[in-house]
C-alpha atoms as a PDB file:
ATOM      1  CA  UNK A   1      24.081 204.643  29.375  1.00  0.00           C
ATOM      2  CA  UNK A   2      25.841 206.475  32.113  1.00  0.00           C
ATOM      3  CA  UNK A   3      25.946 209.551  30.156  1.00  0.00           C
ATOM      4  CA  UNK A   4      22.000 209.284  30.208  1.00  0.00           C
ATOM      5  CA  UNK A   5      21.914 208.401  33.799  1.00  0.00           C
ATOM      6  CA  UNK A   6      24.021 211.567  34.692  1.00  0.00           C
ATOM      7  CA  UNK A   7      21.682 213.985  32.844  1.00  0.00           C
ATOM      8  CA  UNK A   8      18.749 212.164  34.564  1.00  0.00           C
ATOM      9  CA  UNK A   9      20.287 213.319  37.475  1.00  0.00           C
ATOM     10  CA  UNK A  10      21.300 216.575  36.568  1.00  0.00           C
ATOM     11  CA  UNK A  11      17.510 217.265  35.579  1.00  0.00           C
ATOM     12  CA  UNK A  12      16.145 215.875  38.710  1.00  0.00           C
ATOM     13  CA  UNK A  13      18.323 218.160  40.548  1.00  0.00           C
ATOM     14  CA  UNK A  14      17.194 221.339  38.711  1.00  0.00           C
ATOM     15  CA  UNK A  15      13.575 220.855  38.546  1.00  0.00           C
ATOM     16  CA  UNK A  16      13.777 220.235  42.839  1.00  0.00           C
ATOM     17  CA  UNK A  17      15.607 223.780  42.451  1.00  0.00           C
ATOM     18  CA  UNK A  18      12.695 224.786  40.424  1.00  0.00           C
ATOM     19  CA  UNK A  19       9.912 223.819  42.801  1.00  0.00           C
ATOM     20  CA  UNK A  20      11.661 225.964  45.538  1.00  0.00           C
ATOM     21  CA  UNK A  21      12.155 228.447  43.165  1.00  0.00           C
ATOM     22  CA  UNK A  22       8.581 229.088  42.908  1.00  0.00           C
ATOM     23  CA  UNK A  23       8.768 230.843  46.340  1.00  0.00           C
ATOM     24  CA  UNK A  24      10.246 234.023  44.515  1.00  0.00           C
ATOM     25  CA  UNK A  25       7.375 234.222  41.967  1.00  0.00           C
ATOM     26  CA  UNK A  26       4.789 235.561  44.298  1.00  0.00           C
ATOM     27  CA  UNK A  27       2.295 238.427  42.674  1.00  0.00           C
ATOM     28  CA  UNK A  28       3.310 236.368  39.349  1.00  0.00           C
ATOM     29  CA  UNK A  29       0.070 233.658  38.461  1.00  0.00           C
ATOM     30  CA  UNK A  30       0.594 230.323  37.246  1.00  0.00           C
ATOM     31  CA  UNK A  31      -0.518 231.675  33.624  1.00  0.00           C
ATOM     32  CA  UNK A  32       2.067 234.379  33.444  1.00  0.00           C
ATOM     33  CA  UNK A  33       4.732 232.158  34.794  1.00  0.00           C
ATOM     34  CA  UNK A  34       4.329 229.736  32.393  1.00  0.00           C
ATOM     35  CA  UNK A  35       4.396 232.422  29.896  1.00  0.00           C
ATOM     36  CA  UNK A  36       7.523 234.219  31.371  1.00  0.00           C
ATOM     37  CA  UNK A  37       8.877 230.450  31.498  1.00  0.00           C
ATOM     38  CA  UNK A  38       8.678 229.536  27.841  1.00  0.00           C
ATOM     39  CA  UNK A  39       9.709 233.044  26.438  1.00  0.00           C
ATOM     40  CA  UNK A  40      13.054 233.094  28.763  1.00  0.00           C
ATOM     41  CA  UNK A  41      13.800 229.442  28.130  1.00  0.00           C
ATOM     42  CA  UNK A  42      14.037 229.685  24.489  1.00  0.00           C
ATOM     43  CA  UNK A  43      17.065 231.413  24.311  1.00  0.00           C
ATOM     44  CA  UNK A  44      18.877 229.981  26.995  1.00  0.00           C
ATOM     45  CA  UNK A  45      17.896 226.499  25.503  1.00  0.00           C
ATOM     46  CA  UNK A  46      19.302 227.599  21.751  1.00  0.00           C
ATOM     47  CA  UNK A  47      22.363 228.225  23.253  1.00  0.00           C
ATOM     48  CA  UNK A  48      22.610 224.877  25.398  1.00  0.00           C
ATOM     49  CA  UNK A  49      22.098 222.942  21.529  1.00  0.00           C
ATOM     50  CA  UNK A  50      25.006 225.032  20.006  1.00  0.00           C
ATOM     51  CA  UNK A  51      27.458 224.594  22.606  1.00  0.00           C
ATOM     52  CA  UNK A  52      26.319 220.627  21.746  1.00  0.00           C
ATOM     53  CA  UNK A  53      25.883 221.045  18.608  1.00  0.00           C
ATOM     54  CA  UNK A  54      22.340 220.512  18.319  1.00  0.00           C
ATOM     55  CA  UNK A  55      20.983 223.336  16.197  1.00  0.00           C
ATOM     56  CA  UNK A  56      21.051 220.830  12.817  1.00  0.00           C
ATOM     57  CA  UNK A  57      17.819 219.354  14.647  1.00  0.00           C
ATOM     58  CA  UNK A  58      15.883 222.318  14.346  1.00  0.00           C
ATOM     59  CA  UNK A  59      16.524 222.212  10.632  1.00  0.00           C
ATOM     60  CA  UNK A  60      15.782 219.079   9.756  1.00  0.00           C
ATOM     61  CA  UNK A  61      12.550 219.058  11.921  1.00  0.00           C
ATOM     62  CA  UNK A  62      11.720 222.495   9.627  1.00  0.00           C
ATOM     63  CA  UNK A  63      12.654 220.363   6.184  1.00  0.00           C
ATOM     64  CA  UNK A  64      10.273 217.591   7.419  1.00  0.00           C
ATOM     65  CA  UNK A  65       7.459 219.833   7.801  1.00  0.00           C
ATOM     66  CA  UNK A  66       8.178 221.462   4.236  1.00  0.00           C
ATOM     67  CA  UNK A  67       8.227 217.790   3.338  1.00  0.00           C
ATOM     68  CA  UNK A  68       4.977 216.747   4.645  1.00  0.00           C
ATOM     69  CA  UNK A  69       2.764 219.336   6.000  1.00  0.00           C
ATOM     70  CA  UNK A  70       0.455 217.214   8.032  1.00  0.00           C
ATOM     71  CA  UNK A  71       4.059 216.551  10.342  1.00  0.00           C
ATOM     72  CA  UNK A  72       3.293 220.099  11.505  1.00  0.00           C
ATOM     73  CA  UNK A  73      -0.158 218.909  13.430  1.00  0.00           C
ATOM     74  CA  UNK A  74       1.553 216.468  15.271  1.00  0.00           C
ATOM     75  CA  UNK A  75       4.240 218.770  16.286  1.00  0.00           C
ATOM     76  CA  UNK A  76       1.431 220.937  17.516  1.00  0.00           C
ATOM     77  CA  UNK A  77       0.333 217.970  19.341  1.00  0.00           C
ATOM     78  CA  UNK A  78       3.413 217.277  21.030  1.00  0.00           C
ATOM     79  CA  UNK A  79       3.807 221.184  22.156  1.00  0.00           C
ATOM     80  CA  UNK A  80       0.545 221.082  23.770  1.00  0.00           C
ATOM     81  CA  UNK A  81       1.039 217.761  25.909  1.00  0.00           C
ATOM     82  CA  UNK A  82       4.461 219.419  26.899  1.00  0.00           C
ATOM     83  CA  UNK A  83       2.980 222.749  27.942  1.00  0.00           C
ATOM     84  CA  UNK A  84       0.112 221.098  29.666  1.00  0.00           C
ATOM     85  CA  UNK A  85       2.856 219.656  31.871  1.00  0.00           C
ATOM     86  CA  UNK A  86       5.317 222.798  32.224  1.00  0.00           C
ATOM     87  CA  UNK A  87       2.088 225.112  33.397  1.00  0.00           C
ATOM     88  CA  UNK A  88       0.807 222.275  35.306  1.00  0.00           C
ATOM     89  CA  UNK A  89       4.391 221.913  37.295  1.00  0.00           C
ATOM     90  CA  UNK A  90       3.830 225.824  38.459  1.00  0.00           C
ATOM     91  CA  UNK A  91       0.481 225.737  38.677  1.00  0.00           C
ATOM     92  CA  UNK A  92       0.223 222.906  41.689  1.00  0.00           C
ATOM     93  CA  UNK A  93       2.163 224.643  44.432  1.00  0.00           C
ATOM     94  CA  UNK A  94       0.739 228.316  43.735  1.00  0.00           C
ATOM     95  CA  UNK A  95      -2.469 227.000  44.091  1.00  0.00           C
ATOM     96  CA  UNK A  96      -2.041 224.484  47.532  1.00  0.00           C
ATOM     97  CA  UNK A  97      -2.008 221.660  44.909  1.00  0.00           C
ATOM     98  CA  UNK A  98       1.171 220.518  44.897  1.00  0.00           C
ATOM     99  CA  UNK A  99       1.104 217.036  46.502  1.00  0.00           C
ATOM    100  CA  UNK A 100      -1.469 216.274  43.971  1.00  0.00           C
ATOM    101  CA  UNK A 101       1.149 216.794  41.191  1.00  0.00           C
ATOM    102  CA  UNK A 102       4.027 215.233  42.846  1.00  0.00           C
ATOM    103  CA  UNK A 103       1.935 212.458  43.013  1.00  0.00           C
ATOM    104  CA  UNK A 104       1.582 212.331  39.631  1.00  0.00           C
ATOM    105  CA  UNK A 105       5.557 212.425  38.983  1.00  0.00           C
ATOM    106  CA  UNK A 106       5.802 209.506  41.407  1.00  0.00           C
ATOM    107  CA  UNK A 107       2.961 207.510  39.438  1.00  0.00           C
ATOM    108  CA  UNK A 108       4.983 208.534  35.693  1.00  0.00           C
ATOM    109  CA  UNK A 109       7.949 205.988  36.532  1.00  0.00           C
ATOM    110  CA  UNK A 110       5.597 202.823  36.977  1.00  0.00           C
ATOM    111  CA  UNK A 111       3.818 204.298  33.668  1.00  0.00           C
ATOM    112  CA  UNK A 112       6.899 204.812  32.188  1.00  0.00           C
ATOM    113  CA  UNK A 113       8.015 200.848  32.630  1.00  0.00           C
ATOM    114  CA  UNK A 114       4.694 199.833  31.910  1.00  0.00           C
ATOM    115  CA  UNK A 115       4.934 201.170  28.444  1.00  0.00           C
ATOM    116  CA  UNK A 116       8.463 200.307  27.769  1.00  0.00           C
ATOM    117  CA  UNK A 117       7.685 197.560  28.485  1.00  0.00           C
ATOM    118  CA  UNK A 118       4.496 196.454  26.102  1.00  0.00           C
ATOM    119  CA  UNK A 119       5.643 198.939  23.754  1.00  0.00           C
ATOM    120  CA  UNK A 120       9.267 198.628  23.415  1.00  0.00           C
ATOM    121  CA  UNK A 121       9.567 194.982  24.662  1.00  0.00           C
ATOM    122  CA  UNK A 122      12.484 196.471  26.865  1.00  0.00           C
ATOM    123  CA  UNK A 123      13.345 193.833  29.912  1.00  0.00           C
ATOM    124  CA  UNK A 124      13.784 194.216  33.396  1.00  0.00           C
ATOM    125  CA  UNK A 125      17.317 193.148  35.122  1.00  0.00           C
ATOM    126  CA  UNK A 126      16.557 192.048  38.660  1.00  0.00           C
ATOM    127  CA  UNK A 127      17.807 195.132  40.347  1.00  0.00           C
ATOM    128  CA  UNK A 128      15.238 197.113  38.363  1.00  0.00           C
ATOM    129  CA  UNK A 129      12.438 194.338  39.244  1.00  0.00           C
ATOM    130  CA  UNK A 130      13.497 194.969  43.114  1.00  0.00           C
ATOM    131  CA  UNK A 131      13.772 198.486  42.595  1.00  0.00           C
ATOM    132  CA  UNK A 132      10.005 198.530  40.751  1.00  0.00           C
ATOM    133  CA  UNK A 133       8.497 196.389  43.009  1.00  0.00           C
ATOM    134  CA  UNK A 134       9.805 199.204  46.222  1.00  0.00           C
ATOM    135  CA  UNK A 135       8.560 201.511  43.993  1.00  0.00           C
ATOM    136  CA  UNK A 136       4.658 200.217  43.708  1.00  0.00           C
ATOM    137  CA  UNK A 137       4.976 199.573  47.041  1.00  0.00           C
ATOM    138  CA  UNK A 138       5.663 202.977  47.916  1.00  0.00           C
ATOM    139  CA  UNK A 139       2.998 204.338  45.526  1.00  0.00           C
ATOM    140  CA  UNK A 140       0.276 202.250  46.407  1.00  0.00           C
ATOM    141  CA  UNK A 141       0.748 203.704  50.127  1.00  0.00           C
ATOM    142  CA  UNK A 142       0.631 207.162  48.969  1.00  0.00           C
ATOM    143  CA  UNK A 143      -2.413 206.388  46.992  1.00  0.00           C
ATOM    144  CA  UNK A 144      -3.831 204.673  50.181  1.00  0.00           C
ATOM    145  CA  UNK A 145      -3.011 207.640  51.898  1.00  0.00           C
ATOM    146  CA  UNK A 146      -4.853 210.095  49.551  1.00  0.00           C
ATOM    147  CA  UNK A 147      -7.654 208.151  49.111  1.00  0.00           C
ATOM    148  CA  UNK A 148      -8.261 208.768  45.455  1.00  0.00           C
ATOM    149  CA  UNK A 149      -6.482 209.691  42.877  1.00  0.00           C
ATOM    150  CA  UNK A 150      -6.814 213.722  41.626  1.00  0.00           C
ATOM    151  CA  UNK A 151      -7.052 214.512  37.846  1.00  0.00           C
ATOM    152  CA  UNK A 152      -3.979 216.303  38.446  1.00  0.00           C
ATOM    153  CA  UNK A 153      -2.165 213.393  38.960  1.00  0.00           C
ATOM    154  CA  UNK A 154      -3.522 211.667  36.672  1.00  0.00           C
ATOM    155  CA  UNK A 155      -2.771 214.470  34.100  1.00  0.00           C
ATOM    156  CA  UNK A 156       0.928 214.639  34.684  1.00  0.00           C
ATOM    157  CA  UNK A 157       1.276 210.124  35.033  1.00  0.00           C
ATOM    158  CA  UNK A 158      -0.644 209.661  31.817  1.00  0.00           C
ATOM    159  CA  UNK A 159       0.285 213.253  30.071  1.00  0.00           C
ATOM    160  CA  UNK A 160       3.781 213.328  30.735  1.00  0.00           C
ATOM    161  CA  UNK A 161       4.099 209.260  29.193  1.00  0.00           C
ATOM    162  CA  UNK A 162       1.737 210.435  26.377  1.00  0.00           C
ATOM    163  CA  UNK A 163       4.409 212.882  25.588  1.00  0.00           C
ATOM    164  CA  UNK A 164       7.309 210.881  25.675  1.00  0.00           C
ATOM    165  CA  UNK A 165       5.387 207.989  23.058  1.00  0.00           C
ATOM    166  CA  UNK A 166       4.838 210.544  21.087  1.00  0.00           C
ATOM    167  CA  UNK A 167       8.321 212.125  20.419  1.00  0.00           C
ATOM    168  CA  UNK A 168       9.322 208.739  19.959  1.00  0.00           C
ATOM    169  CA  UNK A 169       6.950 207.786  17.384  1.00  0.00           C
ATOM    170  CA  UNK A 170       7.708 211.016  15.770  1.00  0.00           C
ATOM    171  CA  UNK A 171      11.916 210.656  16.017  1.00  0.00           C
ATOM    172  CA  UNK A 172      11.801 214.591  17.787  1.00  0.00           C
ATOM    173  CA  UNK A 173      13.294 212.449  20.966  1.00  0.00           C
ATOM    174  CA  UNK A 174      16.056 215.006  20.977  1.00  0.00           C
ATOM    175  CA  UNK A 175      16.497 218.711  21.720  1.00  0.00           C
ATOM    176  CA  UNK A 176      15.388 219.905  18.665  1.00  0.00           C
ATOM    177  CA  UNK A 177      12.014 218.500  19.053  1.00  0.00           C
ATOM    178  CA  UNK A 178      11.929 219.937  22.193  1.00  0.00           C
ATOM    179  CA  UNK A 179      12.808 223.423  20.711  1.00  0.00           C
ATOM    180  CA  UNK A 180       9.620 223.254  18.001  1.00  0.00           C
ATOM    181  CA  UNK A 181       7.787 222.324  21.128  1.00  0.00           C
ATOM    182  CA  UNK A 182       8.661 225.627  22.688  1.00  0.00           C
ATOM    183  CA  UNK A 183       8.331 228.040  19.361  1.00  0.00           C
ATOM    184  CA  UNK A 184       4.664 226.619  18.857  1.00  0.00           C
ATOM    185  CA  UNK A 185       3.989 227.630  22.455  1.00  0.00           C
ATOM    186  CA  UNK A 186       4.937 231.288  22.252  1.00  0.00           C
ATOM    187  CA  UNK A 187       1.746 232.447  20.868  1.00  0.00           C
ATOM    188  CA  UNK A 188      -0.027 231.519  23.867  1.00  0.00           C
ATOM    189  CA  UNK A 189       2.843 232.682  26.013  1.00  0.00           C
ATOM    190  CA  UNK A 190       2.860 235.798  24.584  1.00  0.00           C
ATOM    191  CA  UNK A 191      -0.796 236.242  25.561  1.00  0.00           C
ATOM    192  CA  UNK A 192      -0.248 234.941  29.008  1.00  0.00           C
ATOM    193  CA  UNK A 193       2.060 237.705  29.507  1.00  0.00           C
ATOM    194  CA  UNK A 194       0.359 240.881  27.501  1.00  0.00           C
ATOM    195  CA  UNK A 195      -2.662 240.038  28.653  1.00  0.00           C
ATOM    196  CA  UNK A 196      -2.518 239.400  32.527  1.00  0.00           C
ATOM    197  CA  UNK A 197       0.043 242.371  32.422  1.00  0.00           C
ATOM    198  CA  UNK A 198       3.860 242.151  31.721  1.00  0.00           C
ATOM    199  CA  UNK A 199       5.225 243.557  35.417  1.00  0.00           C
ATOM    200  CA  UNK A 200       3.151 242.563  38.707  1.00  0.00           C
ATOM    201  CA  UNK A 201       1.945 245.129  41.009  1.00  0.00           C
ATOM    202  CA  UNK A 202       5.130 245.532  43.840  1.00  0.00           C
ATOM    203  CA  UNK A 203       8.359 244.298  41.562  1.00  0.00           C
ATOM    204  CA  UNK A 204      10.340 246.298  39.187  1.00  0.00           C
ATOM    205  CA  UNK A 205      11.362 245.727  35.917  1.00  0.00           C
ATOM    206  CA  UNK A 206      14.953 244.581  37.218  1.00  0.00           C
ATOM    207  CA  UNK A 207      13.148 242.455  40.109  1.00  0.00           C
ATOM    208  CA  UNK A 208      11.454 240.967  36.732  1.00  0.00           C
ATOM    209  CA  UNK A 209      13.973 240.438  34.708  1.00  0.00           C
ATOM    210  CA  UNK A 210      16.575 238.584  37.153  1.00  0.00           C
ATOM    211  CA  UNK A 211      13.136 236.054  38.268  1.00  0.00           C
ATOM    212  CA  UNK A 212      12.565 235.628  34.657  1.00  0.00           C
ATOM    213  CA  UNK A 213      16.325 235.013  33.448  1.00  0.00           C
ATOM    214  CA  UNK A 214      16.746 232.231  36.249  1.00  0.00           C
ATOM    215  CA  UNK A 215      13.786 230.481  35.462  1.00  0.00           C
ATOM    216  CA  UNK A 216      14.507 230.359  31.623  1.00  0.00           C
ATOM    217  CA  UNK A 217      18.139 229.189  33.033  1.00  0.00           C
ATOM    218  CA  UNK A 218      16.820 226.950  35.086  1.00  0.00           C
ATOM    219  CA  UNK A 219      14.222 225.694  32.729  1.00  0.00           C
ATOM    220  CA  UNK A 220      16.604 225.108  29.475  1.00  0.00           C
ATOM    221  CA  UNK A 221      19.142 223.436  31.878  1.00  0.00           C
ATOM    222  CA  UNK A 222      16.615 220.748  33.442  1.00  0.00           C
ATOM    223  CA  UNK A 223      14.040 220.468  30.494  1.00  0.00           C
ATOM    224  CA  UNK A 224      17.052 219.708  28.123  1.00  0.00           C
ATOM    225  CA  UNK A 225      18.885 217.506  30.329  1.00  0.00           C
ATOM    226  CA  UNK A 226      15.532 215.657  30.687  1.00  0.00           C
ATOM    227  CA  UNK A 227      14.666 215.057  26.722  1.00  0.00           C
ATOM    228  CA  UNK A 228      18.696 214.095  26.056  1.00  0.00           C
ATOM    229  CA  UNK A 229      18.453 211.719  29.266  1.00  0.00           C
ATOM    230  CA  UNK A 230      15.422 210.088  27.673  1.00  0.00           C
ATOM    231  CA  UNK A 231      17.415 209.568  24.628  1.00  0.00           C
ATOM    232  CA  UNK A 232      20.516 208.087  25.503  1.00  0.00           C
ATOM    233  CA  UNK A 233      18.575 205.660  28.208  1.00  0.00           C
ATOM    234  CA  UNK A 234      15.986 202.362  27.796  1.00  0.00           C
ATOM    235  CA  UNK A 235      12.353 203.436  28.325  1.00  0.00           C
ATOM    236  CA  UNK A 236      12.183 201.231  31.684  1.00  0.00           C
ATOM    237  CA  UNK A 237      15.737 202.261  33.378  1.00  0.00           C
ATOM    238  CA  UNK A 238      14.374 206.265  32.252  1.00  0.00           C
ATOM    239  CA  UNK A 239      11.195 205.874  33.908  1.00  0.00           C
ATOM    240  CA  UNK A 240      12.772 204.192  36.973  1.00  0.00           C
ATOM    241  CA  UNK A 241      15.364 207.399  38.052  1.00  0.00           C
ATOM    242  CA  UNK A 242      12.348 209.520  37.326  1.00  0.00           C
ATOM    243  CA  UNK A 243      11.757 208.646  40.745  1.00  0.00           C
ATOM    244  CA  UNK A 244      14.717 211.257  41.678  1.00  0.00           C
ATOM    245  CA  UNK A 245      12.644 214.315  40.685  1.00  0.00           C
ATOM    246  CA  UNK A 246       9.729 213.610  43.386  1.00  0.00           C
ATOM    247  CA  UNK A 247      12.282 213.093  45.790  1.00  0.00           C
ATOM    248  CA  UNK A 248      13.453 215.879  45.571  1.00  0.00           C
ATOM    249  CA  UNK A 249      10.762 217.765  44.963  1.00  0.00           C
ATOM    250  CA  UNK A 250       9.920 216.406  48.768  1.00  0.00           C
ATOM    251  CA  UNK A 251      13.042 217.850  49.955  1.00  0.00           C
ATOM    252  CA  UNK A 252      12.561 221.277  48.160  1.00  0.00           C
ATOM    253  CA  UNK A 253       9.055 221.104  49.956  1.00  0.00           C
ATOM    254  CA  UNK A 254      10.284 220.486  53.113  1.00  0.00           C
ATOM    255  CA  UNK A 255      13.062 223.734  52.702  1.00  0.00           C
ATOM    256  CA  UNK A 256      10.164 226.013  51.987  1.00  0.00           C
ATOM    257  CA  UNK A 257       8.155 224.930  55.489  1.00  0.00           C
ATOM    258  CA  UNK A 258       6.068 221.968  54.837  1.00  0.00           C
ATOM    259  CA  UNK A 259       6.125 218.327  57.053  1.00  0.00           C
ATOM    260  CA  UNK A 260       6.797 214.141  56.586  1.00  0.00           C
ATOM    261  CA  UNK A 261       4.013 213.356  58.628  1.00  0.00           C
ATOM    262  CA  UNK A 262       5.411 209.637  59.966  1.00  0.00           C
ATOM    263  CA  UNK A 263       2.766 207.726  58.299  1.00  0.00           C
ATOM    264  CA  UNK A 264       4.001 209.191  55.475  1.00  0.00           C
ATOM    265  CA  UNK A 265       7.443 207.808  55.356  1.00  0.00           C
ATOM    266  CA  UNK A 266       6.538 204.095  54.255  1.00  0.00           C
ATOM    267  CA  UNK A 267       5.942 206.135  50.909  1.00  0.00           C
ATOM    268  CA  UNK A 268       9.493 207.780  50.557  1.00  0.00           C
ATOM    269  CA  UNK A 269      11.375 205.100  52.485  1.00  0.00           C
ATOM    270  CA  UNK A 270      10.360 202.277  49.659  1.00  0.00           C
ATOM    271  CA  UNK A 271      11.290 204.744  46.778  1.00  0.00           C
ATOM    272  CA  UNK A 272      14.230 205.920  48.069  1.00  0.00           C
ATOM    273  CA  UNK A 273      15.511 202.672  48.740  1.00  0.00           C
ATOM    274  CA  UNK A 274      14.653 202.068  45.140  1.00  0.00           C
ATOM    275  CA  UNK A 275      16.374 204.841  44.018  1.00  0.00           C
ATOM    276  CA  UNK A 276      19.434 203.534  45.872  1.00  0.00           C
ATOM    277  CA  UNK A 277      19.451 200.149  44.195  1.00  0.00           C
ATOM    278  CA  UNK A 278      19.553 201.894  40.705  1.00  0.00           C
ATOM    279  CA  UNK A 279      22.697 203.708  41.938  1.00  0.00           C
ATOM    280  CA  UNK A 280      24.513 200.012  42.871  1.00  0.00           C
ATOM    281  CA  UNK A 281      23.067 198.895  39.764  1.00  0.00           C
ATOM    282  CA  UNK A 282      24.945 201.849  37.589  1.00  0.00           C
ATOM    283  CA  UNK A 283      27.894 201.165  39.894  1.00  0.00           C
ATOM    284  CA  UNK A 284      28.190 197.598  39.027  1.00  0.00           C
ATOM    285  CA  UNK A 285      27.807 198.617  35.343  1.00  0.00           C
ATOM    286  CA  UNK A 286      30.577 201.046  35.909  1.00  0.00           C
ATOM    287  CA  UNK A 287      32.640 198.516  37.473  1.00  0.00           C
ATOM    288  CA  UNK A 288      31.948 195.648  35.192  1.00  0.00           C
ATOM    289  CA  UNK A 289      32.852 197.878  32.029  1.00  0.00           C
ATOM    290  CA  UNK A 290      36.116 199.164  33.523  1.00  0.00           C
ATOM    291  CA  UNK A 291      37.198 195.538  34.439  1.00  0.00           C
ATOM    292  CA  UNK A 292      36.314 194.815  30.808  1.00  0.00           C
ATOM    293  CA  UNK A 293      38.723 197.525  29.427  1.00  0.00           C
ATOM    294  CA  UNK A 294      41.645 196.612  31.732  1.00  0.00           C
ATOM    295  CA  UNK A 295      41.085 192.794  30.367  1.00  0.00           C
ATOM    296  CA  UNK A 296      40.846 194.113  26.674  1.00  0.00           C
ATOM    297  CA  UNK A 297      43.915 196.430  27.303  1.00  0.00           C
ATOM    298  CA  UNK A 298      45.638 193.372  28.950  1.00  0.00           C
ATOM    299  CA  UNK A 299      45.122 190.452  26.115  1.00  0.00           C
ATOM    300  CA  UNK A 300      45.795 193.385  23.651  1.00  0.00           C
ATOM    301  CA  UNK A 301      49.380 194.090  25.120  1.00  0.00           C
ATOM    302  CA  UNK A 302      49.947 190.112  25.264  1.00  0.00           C
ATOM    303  CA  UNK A 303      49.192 189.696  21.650  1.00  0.00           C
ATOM    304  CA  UNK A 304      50.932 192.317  20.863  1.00  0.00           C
ATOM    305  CA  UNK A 305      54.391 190.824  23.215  1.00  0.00           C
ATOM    306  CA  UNK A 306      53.654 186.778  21.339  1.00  0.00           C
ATOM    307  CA  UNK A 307      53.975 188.484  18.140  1.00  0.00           C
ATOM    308  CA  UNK A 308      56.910 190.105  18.948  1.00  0.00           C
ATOM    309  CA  UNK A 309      58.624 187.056  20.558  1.00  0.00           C
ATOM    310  CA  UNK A 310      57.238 185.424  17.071  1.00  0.00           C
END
């Protein structure tokens, strides 16, 4: 579980690097960064699942679809749900709608836990029932705030959960999923970028390439700590340090120029407190299975020192 909760982290971290990042794609559209996204995040993500040795995925995804050809539909499903989201994630801050899409990555946690837990039957502890609670509480105050609730939000709450059921459903919860996901998306990639013109008026093909290569960097490295974090962790405790992302996404935010207007803070204040509580949660865990080692280590070496004396 750690392992999970460390690439959780690790993906929060890069997609908050993303959203600033975003600042160095101006002249570029949402279309053609998505585009530029997906082509430059292929490779970098192919080599991320050999160093881990991955790549068997990929094959055994492309035996299935030999084996039933109707798989292949679904797979096409799940692309299109993901790339909904990955052009959607641009898309909000070039176009002055980004707190309408953070919103919706603050809403995807409580989604998350709702489905893990009438789908999966997966129980709360009681730090995750405190740290939920903060949560809605946090959320309902940003909703207050907004007044209603923008299909953009809704898109990325309900799309991104969607997504996730999905991959389950289909056992692609793991890179290699992920990497079909990408290949079926390169068609329309490909004629995001050909068509809306391959280097924007003002940059150079250098400027172009270095953008691109960081984004596909920055892309494989997040996206694929993301899917292997939702792997290796229970629906409920993945949905809850989901809240990490919009957090930081809020701090990214605030780097580029924008304000926390003070009524505003009884939205992050609840979550981030939330937040915290998971961390003393996975630091009790931490704690509690080290103690359990020594103790195992300890009766071990006594057994072993009465059957000597024996």
């Amino acid at each position: 579980m750690l392992q999970g909760i460390a690439l959780s982290v690790l993906a929060s971290v890069t997609f908050g690097v993303l959203y600033f990042y975003s600042q160095l794609l101006t002249g570029i559209n949402a279309e053609q960064t998505f585009g530029w996204r997906m082509i430059s995040t292929l490779p970098f993500l192919t080599l991320f699942m050999w160093l881990i040795g991955d790549l068997h995925f990929i094959k055994q995804i492309y035996e299935k679809i030999k084996q039933q050809p109707v798989f292949l539909l679904y797979l096409l499903l799940s692309s299109l749900l993901v790339s909904i989201q990955l052009w959607l994630f641009m898309w909000g801050p070039m176009n002055g709608r980004g707190l309408q899409v953070s919103l919706g990555y603050f809403l995807l946690p409580l989604v998350l836990v709702l489905v893990g837990s009438l789908f999966y039957k997966e129980k709360l502890s009681k730090f995750q029932q405190a740290a939920v609670a903060l949560a809605i509480l946090g959320v309902a105050h940003e909703i207050w705030q907004q007044g209603t609730i923008a299909w953009e939000t809704l898109l990325v709450a309900f799309g991104y959960a969607a997504y996730f059921f999905l991959r389950r459903k289909l056992k692609t919860d793991h890179l290699g999923g992920f990497w079909w996901d990408i290949v079926l998306s390169l068609p329309v990639a490909f004629y995001y970028v050909s068509y809306l013109g391959t280097v924007p008026d003002g940059w150079s093909v250098l400027n172009l390439l270095l953008v691109v290569t960081g984004l596909g960097l920055f892309s494989a490295i997040g996206l694929g700590s993301y899917i292997l974090a939702s792997r290796f962790l229970p629906m409920v405790l993945f949905g809850l340090l989901s809240y990490l992302e919009p957090i930081l996404l809020a701090l990214a935010s605030l780097m580029i120029g924008e304000t926390i207007n003070p009524e505003d803070w009884w939205t992050y204040i609840p979550i981030w407190v939330a937040v915290l509580l998971l961390v003393v949660e996975g630091a009790l865990h931490l704690w509690r299975q080290q103690r359990n080692t020594r103790m195992l280590k300890r009766n071990v070496a006594q057994y072993k020192k009465r059957q000597d004396e024996n």
